[in-house]
N, C-alpha and C. Protein backbone atom coordinates (compact mmCIF):
# COMPACT_ATOMS: atom_id res chain seq x y z
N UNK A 1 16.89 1.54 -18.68
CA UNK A 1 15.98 2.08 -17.68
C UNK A 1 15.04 0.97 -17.23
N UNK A 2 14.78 0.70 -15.96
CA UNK A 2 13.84 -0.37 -15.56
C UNK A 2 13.08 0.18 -15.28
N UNK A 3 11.74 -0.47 -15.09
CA UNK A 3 10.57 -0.25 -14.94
C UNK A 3 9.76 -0.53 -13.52
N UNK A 4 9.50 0.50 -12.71
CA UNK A 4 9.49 0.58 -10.97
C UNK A 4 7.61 0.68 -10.94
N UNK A 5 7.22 -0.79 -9.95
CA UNK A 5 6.25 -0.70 -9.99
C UNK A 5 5.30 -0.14 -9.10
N UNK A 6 3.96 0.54 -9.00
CA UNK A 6 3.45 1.48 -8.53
C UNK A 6 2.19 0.39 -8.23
N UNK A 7 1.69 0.74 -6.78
CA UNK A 7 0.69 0.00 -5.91
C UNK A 7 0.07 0.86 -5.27
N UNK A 8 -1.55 0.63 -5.30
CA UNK A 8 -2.30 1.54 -4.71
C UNK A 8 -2.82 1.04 -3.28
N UNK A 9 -3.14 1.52 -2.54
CA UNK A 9 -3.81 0.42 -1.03
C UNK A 9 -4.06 1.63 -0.43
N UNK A 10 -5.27 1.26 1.05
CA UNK A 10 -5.69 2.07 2.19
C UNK A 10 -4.25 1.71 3.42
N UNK A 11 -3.90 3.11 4.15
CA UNK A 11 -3.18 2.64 5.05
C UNK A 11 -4.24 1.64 6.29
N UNK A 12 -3.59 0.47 6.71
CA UNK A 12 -4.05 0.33 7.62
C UNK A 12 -3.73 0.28 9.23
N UNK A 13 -2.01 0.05 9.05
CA UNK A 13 -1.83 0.83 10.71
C UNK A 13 -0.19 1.66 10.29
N UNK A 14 0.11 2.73 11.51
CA UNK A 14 1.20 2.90 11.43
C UNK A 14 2.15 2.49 12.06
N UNK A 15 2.79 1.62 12.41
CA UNK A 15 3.79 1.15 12.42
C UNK A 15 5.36 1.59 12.84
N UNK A 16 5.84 2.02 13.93
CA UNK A 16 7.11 2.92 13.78
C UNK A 16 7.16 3.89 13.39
N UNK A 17 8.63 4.41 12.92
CA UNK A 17 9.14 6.14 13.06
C UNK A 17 8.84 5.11 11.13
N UNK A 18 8.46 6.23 10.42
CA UNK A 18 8.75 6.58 8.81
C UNK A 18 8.08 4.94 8.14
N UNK A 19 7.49 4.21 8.82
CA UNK A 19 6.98 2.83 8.30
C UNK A 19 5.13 3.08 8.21
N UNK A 20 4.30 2.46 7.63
CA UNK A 20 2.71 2.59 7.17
C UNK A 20 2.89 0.97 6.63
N UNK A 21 1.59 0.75 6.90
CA UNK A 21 1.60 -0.98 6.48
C UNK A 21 -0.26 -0.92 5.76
N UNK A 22 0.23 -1.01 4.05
CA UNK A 22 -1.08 -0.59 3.44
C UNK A 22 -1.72 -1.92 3.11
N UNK A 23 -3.14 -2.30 2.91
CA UNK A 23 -3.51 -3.38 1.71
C UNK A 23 -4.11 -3.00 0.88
N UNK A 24 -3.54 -3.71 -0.45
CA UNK A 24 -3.96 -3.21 -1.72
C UNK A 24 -4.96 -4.99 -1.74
N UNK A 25 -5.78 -3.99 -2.78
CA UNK A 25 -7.04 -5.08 -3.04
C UNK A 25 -7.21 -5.56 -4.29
N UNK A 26 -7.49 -7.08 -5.34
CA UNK A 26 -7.46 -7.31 -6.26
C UNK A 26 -8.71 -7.74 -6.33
N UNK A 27 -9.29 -7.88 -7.69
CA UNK A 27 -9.96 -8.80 -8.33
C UNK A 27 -9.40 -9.44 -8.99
N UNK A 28 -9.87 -11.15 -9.09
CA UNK A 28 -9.32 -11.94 -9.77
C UNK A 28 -10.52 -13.12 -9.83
N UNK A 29 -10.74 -13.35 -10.86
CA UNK A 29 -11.62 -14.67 -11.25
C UNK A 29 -11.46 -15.74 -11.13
N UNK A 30 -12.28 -16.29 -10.22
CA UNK A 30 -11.88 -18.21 -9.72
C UNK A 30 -11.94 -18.68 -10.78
N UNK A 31 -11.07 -19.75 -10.23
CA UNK A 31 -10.95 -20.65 -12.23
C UNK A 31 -11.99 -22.02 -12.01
N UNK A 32 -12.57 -21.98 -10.86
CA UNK A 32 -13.51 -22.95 -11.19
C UNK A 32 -15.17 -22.30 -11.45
N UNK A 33 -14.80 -21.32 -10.07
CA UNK A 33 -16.34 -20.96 -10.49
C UNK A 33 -17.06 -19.92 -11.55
N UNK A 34 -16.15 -19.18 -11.69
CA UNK A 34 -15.96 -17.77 -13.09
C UNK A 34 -16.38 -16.76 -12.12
N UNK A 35 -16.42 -16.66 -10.75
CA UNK A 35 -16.85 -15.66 -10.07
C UNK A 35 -15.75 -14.67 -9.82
N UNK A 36 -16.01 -13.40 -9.74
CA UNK A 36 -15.10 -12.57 -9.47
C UNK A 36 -14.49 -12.22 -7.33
N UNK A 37 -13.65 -12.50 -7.54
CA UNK A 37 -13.18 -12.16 -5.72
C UNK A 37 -12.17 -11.54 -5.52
N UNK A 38 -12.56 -11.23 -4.35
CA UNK A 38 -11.23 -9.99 -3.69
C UNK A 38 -9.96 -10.64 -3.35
N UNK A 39 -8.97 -10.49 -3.64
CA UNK A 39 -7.91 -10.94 -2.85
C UNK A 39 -6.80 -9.66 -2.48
N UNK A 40 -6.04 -10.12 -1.36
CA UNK A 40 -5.48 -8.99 -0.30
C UNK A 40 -4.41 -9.78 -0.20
N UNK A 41 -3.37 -8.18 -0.01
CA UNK A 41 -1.78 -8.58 0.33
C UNK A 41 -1.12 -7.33 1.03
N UNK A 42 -0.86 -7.41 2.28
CA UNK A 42 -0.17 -6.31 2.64
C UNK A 42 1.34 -6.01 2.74
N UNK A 43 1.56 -4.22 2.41
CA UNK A 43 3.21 -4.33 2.16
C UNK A 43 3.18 -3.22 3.34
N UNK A 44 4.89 -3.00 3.69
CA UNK A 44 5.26 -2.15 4.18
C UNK A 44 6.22 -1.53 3.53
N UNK A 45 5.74 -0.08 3.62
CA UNK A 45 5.79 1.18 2.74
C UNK A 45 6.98 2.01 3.54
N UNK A 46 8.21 2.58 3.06
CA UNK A 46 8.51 3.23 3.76
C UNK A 46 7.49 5.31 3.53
N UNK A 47 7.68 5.52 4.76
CA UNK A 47 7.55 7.22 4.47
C UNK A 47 8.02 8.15 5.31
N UNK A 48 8.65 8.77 4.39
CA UNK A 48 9.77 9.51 5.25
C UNK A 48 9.22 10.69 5.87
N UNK A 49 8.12 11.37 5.34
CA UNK A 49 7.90 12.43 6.30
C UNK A 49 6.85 12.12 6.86
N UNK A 50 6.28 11.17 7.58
CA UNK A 50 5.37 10.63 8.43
C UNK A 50 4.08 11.60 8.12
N UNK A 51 3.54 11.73 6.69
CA UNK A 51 2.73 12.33 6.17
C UNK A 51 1.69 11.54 6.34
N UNK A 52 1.40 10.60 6.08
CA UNK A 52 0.24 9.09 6.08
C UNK A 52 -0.98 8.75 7.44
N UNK A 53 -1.70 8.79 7.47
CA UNK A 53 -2.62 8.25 8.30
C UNK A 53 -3.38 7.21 7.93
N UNK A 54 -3.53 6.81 9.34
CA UNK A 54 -4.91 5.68 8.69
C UNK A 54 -5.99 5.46 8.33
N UNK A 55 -6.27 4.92 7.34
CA UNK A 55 -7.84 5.51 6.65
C UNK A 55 -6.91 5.90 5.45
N UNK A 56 -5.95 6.84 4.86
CA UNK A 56 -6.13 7.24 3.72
C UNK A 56 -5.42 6.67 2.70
N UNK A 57 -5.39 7.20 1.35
CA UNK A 57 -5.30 6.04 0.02
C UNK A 57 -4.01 6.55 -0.71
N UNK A 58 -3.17 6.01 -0.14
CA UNK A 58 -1.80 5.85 -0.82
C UNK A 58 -1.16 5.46 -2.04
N UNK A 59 -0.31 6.13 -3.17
CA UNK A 59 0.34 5.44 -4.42
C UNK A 59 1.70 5.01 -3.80
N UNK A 60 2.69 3.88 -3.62
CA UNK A 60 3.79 3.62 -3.73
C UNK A 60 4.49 3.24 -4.68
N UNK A 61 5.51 3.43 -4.81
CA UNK A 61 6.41 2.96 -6.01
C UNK A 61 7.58 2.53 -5.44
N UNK A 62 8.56 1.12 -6.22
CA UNK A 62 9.12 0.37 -5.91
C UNK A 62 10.46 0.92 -6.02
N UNK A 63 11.19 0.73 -4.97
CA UNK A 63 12.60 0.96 -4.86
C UNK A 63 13.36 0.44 -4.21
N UNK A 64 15.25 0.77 -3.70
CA UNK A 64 15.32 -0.31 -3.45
C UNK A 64 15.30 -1.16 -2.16
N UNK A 65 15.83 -1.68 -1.54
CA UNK A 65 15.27 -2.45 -0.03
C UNK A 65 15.55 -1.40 0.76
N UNK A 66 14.93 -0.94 1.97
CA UNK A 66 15.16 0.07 3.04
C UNK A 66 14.94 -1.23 3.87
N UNK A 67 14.79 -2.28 4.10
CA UNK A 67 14.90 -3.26 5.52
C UNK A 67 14.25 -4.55 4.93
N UNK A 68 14.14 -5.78 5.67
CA UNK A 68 13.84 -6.87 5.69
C UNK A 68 12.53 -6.84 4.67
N UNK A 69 11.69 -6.34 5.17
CA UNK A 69 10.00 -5.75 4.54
C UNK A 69 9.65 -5.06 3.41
N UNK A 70 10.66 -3.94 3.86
CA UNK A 70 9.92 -2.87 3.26
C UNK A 70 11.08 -2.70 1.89
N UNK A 71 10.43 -2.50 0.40
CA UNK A 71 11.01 -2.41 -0.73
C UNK A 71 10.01 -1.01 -1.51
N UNK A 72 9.08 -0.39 -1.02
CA UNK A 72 8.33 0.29 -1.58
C UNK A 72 8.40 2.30 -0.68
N UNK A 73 8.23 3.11 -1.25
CA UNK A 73 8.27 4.16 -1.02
C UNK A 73 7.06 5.25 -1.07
N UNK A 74 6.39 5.83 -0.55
CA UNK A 74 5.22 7.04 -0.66
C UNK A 74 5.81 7.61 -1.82
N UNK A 75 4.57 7.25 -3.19
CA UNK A 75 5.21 8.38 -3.85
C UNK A 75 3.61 9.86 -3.51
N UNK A 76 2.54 9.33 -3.46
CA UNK A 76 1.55 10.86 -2.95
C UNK A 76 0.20 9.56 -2.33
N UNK A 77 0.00 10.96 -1.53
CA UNK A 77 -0.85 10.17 -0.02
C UNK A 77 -2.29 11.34 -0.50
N UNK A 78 -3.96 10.63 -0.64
CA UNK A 78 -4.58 11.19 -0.71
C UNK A 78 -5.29 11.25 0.46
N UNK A 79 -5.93 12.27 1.36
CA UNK A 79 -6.19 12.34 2.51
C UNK A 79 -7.55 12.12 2.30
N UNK A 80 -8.13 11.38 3.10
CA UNK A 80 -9.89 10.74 3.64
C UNK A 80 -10.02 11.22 4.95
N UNK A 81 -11.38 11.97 4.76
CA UNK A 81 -12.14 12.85 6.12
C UNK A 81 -12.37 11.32 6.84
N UNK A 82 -11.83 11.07 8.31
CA UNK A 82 -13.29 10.30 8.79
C UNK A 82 -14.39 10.77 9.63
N UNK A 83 -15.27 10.16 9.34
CA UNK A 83 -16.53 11.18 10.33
C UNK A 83 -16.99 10.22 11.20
N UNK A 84 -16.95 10.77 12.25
CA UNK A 84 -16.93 9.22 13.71
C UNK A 84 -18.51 9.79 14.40
């Protein structure tokens, strides 16, 4: 059994029929200065029932290639009010 990895991120645009393009955010400690910083990487997610908007906070989990990009799948989409 292998082990399929799971990534959290905000959607930030949608993208096509069943595609969401999220960034997930890290901390990681400079090795010179000991300071803590953000670093960013964006994936494209497939989702098949075009459940996802932008603004809200997505789990994906890894599976296998659906296209050039995209290697990851919606596994649950938490919905964020925005108030404009």
């Amino acid at each position: 059994m292998t082990h399929k990895r799971e990534i959290q991120g905000t959607v930030v645009s949608k993208s096509g029929d069943k595609t969401i393009k999220i960034t997930v955010e890290r901390k990681v400690m400079h090795p010179k200065y000991h300071k803590t910083v953000k670093r960013f990487k964006n994936y494209m997610i497939h989702d098949e029932n075009n459940e996802a908007k932008v603004g809200d906070i997505v789990t994906a989990i890894e599976c296998r290639p659906m296209s050039k990009n995209k290697s990851f799948r919606v596994k649950s989409v938490k919905h964020v009010e925005v108030i404009a």
